[in-house]
Structures are given as C-alpha cells and as structure tokens.
Protein backbone atom coordinates (compact mmCIF):
# COMPACT_ATOMS: atom_id res chain seq x y z
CA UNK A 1 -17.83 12.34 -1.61
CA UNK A 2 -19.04 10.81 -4.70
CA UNK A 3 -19.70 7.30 -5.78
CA UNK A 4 -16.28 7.41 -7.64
CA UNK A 5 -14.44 9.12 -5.68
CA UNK A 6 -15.11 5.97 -2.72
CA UNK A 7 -14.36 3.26 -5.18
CA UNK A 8 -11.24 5.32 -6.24
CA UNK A 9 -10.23 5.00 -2.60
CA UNK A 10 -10.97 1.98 -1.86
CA UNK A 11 -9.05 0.52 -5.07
CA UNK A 12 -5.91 2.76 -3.77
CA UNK A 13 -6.59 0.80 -0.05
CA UNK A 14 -7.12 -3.02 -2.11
CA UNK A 15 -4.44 -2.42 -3.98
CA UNK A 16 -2.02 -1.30 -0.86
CA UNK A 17 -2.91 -4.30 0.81
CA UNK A 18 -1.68 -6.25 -2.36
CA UNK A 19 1.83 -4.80 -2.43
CA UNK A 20 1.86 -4.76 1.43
CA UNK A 21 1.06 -8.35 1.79
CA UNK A 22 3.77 -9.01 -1.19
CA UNK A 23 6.36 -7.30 0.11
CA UNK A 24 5.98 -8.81 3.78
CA UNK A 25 5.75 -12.68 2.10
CA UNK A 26 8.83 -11.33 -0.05
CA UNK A 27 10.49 -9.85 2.85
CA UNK A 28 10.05 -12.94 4.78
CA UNK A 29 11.32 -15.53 1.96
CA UNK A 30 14.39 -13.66 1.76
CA UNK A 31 15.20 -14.75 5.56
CA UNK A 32 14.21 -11.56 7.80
CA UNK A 33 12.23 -12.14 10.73
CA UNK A 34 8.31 -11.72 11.17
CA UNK A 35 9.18 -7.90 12.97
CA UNK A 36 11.13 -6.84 9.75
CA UNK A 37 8.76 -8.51 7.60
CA UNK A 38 5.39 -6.85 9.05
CA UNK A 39 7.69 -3.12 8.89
CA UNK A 40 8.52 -3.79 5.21
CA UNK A 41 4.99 -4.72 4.17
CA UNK A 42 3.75 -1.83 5.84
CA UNK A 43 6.39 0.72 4.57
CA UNK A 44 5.66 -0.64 0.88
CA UNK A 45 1.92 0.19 1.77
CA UNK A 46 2.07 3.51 3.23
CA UNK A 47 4.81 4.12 -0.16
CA UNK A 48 1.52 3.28 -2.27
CA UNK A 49 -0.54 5.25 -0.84
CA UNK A 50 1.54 8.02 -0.34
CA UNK A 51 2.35 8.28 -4.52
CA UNK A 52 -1.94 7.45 -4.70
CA UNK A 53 -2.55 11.16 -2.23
CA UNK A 54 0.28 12.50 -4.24
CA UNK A 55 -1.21 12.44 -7.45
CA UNK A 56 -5.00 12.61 -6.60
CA UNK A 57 -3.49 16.28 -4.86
CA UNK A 58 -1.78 17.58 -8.29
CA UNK A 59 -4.72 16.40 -10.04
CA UNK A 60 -7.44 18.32 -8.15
C-alpha cells in the first residue's frame, strides 16, 4: 500500500470513531441505556465505513 493510501484509511477509521463516539453520547442523552448506546455508536461506525469501502470500490 502506499503512503496515501494508509493515511486515507486511517482518516476513514479517525473519522468513524468521531461519528461513533457521537452517536453513542447522542444515543445516550436521549435516555437509552449504555447496551443501546454502545450498539448505536457502533452501527453509525460500521455505516461510515461501509459508504468509505463503498466508494473507494467504484473508484478503483
């Protein structure tokens, strides 16, 4: 892999963890327990990254 190509991914991973970490504190303000909280976090992540893979694949 190239220089780029790492940063790329790790930006897509940082950035993830941003909207993961949102949507959990989000989730959790709103009155649902830590369980529902954590699942929502990590669905928003794995959403994210999904829609990154997505578009890196119709790219290349």
């Amino acid at each position: 892999m190239s220089p780029v190509q790492i940063l790329s991914l790790l930006l897509a991973l940082s950035t993830a963890l941003n909207v993961a970490i949102g949507a959990g504190l989000l989730a959790r303000r709103s009155g649902l327990g830590i369980p529902q909280a954590i699942l929502t976090g990590a669905g928003a992540a794995a959403t994210g990254l999904g829609i990154y893979f997505a578009a890196v694949a119709a790219y290349s």
